[in-house]
Protein backbone atom coordinates (compact mmCIF):
# COMPACT_ATOMS: atom_id res chain seq x y z
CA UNK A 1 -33.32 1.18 -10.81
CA UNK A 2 -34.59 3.77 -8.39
CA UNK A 3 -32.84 4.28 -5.23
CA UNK A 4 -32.43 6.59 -2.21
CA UNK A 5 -29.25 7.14 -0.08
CA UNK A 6 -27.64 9.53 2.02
CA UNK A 7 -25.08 12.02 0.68
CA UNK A 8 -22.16 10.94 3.10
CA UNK A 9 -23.12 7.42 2.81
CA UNK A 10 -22.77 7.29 -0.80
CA UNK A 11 -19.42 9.55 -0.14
CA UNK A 12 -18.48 6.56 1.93
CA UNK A 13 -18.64 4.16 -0.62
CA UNK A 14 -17.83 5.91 -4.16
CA UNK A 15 -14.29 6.92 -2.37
CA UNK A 16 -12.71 3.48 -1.66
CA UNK A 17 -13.83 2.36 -4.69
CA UNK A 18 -12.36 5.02 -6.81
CA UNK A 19 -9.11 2.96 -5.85
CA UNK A 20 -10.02 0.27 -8.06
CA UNK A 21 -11.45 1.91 -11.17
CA UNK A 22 -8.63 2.28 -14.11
CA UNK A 23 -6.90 5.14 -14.71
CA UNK A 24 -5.77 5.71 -18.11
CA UNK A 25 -7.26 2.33 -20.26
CA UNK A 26 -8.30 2.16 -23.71
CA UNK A 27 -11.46 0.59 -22.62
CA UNK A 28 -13.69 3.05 -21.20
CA UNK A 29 -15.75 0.34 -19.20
CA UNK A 30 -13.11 0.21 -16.80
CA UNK A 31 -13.37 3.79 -16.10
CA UNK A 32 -17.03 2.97 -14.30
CA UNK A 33 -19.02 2.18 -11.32
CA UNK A 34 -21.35 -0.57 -11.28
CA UNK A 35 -24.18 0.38 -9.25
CA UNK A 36 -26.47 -2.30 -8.27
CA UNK A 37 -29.90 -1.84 -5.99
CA UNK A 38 -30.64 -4.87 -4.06
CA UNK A 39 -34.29 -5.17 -2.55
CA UNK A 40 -34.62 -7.81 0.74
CA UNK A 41 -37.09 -8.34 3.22
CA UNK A 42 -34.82 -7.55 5.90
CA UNK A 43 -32.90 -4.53 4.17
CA UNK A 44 -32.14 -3.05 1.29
CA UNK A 45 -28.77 -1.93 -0.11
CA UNK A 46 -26.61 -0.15 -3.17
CA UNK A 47 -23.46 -2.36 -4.06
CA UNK A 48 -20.93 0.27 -5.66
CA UNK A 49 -18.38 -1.88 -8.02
CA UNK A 50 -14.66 -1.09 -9.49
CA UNK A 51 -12.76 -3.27 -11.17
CA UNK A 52 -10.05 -2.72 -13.20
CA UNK A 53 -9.49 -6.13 -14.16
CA UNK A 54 -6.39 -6.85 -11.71
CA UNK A 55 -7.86 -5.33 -8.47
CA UNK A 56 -11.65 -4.64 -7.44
CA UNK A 57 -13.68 -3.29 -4.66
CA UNK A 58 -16.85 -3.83 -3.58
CA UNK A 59 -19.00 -1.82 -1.04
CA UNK A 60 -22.23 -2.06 0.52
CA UNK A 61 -24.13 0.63 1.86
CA UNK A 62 -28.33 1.04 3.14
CA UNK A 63 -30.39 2.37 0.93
CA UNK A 64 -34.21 2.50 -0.32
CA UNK A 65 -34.30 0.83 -2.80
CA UNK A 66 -37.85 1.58 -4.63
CA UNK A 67 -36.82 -0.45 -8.10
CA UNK A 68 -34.29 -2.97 -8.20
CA UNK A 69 -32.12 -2.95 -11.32
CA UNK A 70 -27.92 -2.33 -12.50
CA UNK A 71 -26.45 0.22 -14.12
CA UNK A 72 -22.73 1.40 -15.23
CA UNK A 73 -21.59 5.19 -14.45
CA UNK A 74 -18.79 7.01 -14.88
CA UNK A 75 -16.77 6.67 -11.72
CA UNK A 76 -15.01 10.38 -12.08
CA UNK A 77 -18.58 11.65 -12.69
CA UNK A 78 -20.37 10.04 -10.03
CA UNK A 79 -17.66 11.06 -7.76
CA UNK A 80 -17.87 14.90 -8.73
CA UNK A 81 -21.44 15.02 -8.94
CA UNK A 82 -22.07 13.14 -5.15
CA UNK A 83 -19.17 15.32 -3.57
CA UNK A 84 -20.85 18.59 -4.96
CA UNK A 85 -24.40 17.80 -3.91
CA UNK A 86 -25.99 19.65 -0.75
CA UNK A 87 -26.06 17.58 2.33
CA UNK A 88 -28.78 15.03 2.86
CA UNK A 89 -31.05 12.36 0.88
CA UNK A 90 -29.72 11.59 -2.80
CA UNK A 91 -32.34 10.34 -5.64
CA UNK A 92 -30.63 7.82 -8.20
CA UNK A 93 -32.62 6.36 -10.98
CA UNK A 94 -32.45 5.39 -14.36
CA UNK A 95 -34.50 4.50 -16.80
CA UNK A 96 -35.36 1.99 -20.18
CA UNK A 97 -32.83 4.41 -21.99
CA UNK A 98 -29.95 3.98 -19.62
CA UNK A 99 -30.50 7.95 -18.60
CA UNK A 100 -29.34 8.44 -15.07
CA UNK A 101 -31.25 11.07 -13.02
CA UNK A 102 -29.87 12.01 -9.82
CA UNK A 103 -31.62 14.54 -7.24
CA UNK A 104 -30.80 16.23 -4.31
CA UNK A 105 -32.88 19.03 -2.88
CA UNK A 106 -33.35 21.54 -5.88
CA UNK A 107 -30.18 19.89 -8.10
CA UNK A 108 -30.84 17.48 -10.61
CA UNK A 109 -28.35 15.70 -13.17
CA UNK A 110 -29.10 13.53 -16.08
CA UNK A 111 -25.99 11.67 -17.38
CA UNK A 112 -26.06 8.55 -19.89
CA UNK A 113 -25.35 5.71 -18.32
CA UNK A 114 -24.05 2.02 -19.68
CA UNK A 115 -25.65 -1.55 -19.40
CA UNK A 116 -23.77 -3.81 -17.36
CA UNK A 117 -23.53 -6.43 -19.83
CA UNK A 118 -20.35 -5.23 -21.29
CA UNK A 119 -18.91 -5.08 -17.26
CA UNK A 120 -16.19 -7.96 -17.41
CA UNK A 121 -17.40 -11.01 -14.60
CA UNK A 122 -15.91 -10.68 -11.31
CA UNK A 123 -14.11 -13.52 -9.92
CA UNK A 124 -15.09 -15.64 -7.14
CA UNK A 125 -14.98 -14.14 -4.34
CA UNK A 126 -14.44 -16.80 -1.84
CA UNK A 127 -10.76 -19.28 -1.02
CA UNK A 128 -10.14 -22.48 0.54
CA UNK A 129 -7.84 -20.65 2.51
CA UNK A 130 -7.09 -17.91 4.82
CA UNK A 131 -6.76 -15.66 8.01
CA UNK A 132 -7.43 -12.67 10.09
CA UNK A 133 -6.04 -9.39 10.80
CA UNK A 134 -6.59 -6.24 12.62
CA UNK A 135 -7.03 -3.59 10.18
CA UNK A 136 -4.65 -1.11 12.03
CA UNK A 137 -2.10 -4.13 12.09
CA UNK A 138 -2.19 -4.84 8.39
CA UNK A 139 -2.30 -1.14 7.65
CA UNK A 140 1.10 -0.30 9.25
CA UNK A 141 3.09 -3.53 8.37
CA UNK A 142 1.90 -2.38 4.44
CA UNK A 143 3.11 1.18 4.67
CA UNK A 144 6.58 -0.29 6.54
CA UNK A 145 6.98 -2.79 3.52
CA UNK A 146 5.35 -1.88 0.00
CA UNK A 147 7.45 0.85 -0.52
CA UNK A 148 10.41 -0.81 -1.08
CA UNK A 149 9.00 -3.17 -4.22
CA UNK A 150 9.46 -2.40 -7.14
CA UNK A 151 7.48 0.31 -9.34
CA UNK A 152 9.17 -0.47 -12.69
CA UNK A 153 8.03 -3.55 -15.47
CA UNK A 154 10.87 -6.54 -14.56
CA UNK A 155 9.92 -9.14 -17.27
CA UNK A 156 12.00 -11.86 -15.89
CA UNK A 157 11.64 -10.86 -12.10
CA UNK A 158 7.36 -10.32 -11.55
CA UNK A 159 7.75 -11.03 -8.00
CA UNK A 160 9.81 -7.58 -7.24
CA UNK A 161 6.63 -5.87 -7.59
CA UNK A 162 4.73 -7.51 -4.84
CA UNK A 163 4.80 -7.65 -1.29
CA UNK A 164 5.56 -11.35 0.07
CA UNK A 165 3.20 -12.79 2.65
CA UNK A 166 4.56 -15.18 5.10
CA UNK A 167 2.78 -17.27 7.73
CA UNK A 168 4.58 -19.45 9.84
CA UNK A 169 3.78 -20.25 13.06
CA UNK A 170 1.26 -17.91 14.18
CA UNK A 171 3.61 -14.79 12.71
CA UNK A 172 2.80 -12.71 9.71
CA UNK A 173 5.74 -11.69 7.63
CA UNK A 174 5.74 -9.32 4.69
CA UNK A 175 8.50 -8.39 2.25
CA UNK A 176 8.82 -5.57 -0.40
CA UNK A 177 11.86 -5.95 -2.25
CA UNK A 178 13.45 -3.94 -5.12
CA UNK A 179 16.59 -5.64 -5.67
CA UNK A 180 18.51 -2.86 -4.19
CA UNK A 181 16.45 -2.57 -0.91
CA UNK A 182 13.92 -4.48 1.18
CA UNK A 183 12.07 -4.19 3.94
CA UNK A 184 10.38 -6.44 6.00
CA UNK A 185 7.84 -6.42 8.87
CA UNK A 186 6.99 -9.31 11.47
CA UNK A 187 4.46 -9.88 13.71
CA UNK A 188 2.26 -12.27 15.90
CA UNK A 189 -1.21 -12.62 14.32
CA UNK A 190 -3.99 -11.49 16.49
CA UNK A 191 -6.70 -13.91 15.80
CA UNK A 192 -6.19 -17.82 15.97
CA UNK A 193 -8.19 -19.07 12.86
CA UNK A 194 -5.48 -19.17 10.44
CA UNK A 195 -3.89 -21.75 8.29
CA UNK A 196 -0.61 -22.75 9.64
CA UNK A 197 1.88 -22.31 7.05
CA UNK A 198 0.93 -19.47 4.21
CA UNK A 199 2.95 -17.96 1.48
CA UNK A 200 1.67 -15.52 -1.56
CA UNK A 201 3.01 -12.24 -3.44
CA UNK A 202 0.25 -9.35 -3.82
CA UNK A 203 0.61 -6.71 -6.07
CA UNK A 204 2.32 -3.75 -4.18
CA UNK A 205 0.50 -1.18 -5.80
CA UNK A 206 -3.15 -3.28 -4.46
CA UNK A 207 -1.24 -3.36 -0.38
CA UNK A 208 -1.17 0.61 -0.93
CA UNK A 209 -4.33 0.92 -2.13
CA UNK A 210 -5.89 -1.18 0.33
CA UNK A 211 -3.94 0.01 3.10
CA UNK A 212 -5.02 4.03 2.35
CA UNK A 213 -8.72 2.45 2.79
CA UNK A 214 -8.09 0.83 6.13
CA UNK A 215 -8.60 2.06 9.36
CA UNK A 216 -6.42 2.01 12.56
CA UNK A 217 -8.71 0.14 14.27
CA UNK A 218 -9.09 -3.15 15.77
CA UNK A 219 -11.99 -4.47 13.27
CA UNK A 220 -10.85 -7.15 11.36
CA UNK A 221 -10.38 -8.18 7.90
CA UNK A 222 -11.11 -11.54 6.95
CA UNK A 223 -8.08 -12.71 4.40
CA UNK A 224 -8.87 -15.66 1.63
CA UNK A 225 -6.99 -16.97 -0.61
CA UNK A 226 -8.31 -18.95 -4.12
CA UNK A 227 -5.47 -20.26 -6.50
CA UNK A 228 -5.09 -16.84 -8.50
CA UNK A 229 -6.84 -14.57 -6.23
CA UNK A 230 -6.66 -13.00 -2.70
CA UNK A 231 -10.14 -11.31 -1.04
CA UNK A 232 -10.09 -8.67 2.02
CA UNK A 233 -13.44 -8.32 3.31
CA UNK A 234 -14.20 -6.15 6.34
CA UNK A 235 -17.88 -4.52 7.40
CA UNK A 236 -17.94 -2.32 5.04
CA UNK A 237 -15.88 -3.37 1.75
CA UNK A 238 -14.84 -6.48 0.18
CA UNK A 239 -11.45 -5.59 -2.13
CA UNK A 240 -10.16 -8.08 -4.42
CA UNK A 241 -7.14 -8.56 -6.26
CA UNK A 242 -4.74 -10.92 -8.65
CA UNK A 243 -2.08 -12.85 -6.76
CA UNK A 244 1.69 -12.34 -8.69
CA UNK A 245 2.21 -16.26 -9.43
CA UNK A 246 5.81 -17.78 -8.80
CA UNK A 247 8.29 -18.00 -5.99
CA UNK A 248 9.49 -15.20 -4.17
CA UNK A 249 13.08 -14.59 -4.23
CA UNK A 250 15.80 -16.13 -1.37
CA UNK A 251 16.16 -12.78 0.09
CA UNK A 252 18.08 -14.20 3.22
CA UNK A 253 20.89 -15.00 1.51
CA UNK A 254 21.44 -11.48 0.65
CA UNK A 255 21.77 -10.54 4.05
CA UNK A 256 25.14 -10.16 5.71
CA UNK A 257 25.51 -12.67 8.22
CA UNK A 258 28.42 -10.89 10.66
CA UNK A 259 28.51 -7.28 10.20
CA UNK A 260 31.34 -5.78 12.36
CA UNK A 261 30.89 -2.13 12.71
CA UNK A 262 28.03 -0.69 14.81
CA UNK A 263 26.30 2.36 15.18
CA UNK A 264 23.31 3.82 17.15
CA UNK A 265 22.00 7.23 16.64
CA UNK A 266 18.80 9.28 16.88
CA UNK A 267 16.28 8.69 14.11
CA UNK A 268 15.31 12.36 14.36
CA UNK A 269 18.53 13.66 13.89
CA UNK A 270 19.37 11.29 10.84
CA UNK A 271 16.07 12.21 9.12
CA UNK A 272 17.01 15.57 9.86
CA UNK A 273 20.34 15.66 8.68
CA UNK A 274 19.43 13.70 5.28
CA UNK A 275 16.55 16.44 4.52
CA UNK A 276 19.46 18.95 4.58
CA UNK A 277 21.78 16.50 2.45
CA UNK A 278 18.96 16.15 -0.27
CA UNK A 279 19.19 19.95 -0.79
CA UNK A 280 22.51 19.62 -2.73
CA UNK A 281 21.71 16.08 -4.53
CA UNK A 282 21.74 16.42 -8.26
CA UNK A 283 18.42 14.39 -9.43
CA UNK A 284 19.98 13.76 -12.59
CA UNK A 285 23.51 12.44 -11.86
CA UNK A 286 21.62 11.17 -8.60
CA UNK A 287 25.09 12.13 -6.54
CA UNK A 288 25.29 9.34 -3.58
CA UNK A 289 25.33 10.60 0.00
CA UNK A 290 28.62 9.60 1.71
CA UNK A 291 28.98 8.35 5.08
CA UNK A 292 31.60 8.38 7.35
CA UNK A 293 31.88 6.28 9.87
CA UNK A 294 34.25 7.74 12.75
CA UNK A 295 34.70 7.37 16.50
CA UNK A 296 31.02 8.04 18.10
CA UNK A 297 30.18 10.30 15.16
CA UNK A 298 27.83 9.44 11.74
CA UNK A 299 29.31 11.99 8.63
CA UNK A 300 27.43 12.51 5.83
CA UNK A 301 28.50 14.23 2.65
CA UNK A 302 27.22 15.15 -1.35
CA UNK A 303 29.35 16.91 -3.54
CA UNK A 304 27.22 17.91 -6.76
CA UNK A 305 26.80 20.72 -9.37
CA UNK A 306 24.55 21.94 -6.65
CA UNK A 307 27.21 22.45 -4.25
CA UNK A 308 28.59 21.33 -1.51
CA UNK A 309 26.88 19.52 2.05
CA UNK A 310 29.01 18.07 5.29
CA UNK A 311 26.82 16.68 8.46
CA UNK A 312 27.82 15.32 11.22
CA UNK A 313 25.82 13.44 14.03
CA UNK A 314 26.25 12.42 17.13
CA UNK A 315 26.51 8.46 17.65
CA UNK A 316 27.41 5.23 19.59
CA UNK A 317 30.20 3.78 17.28
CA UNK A 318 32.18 0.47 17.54
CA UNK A 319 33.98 -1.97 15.08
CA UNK A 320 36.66 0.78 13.27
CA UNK A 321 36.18 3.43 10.86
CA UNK A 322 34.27 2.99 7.42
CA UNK A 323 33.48 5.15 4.44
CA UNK A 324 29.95 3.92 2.43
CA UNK A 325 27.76 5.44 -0.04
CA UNK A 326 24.19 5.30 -0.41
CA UNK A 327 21.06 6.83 -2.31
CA UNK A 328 19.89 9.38 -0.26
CA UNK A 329 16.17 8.38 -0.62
CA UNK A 330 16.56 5.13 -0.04
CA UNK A 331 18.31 6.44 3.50
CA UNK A 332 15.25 8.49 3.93
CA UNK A 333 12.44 6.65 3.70
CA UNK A 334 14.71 3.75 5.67
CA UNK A 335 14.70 5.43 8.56
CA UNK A 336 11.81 7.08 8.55
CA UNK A 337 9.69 3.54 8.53
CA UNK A 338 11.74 2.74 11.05
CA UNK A 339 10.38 5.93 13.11
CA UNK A 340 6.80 4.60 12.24
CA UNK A 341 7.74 1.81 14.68
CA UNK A 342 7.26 4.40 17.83
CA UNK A 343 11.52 3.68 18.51
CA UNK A 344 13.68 6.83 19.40
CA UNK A 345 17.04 5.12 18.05
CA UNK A 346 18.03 2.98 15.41
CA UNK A 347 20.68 0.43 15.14
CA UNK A 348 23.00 -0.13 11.87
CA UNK A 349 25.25 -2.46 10.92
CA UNK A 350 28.08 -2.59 8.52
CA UNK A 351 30.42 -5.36 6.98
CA UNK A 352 32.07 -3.45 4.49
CA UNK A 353 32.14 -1.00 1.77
CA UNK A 354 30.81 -2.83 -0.86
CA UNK A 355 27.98 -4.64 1.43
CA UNK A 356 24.72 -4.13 2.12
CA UNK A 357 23.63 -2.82 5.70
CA UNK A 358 20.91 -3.23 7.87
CA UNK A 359 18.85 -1.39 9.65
CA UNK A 360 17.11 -2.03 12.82
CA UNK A 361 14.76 0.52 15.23
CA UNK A 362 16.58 -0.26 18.97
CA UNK A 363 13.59 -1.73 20.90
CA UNK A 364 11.40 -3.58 17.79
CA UNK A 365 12.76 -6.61 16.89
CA UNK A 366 10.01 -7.12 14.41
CA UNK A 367 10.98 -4.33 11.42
CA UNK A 368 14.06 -4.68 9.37
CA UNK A 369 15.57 -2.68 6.44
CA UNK A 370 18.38 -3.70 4.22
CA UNK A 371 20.13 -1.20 1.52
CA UNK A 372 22.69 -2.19 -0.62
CA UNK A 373 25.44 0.57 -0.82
CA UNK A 374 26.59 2.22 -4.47
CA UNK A 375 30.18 3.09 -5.84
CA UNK A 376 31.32 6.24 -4.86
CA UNK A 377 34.83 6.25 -6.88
């Protein structure tokens, strides 16, 4: 293989698909690039591989390619080398002996490089079924939703650590979901060639890595689906990944169905006041934030080894008086998704102390966020 590419277009492709290459494995094959140089008549190209074995990224980029051929590199020492080289054309080649030589102006590396037999096969990367998104749009319903699966191992509950998919009616719906929070994001799709009726559970941890790779733009991403896998291509990557198999859980049912006790209040001053509030929280003992619930005014209160904390904010209140606890993170980031949506105010409602409440930005009907409460006696 013997190749030439520019520095930032190399830069352009080794980054995304760092996102895909394992970090700590005890098979060091995972831990590489496949680089392959494709020769056509109408243009050549590099294809830079990762592939961890549950999520995988392809990108193509120009290049001259002066000697067709595949090779496996270390992904962290690919990375370092191209980020450290001076700007300009970059020489890769390597050679009978799997030594890679790479070039640029008066630097040259050697490295030793792998063959790609040992690479494990990709899988098809094509469905019977599918849809299109703006990038932007997919991007911001991910980062309003994958937070709140789950990071831990749930044996009997797989599903928790994915984000749902939902396609009904020319809407997109997706779900993350904990078990003591969710979040959800709707809205209309914004190209008509999609399958009517669509559901599916993606890793969470693949919807964040895909969605820190996505632009804000309008260019699309062509969604398939195959009967264990899911494929985003755009223009300049195609990123793979394992579906979570199973059902997804009947998360409506959770949902209180006639809370009585509104309020409406500032997103920046909650955020605000909860930033102050985490200050005394004991990590440990993880002390619940208290909320009272008085006439047009939102209390909030932790009592820890740290100390003590009272806030008080100004609100639109109706329904009675109500005192609540919650986990002050799960507060946080709450409302602060709920900012994302471009909304000054956000609505809450309550049924009681021992239910779960729900949170709503005033003006976006499309974002919800549901929190159970904890004990606080």
């Amino acid at each position: 293989m013997k190749i030439t590419a520019q520095k930032s277009t190399l830069i352009s492709a080794i980054m995304p698909a760092l996102r895909a290459v394992a970090k700590t494995t005890t098979n060091p094959v995972l831990e590489t690039f496949m680089l392959k140089a494709v020769r056509e008549e109408a243009e050549s190209s590099l294809i830079i591989t990762g592939y961890d074995l549950e999520k995988g990224i392809k990108c193509v980029i120009p290049a001259i390619v002066k000697e067709e051929g595949s090779i496996l590199i270390s992904s962290s020492k690919l990375s370092a080398i191209i980020n450290n080289l001076p700007e300009g054309d970059v020489n890769i080649s390597c050679d009978q002996k799997l030594k890679v030589k790479i070039t640029a102006g008066e630097s040259i590396f050697e490295i030793a490089g792998i063959g790609t037999e040992v690479f494990p096969s990709l899988p098809e990367l094509s469905g019977d079924r599918g849809f299109g998104i703006s990038q932007g749009l997919l991007k911001r319903m991910t980062k309003q939703t994958a937070f709140a699966a789950s990071q831990i191992e749930n044996a009997g509950k797989p599903f928790m650590k994915g984000c749902y998919f939902s396609i009904r009616n020319g809407k997109i719906k997706i779900v993350g979901c904990d078990g003591y929070r969710l979040a959800l994001r709707e809205e209309h799709l914004d190209f008509e060639k999609a399958d009517k009726e669509l559901d599916f559970i993606v890793p969470a941890k693949t919807m964040i890595n895909l969605a820190d790779i996505l632009s804000d733009s309008e260019s699309p991403v062509n969604i398939q689906l195959s009967h264990k896998h899911i494929i985003f291509a755009t223009e300049d990557f195609i990123f793979f990944s394992r579906l979570i198999e199973g059902e997804y859980m009947d998360y409506e049912r959770a949902m209180p169905k006639s809370p009585s006790i509104f309020v409406k209040l500032a997103l920046d001053d909650v955020i605000e006041s909860i930033n102050r509030v985490a200050l005394i929280v004991d990590q440990r003992a993880k002390s619940p934030v208290c909320c009272y619930i008085e006439e047009n005014v939102l209390k909030l209160t932790c009592t820890s080894v740290n100390g003590t904390i009272d806030e008080k904010i100004k609100a639109e209140t109706s329904g009675g008086d109500l005192e609540i606890g919650f986990n002050h993170v799960f507060l946080k980031e709450a409302f602060e998704r709920a900012r994302d949506c471009g909304e000054e105010y956000v609505n809450i409602e309550f049924t009681s102390a021992q239910t779960g409440i729900l949170i709503k930005p005033v003006g976006d009907s499309g974002f919800l966020y549901f929190i159970l409460p904890v004990r606080l006696h």
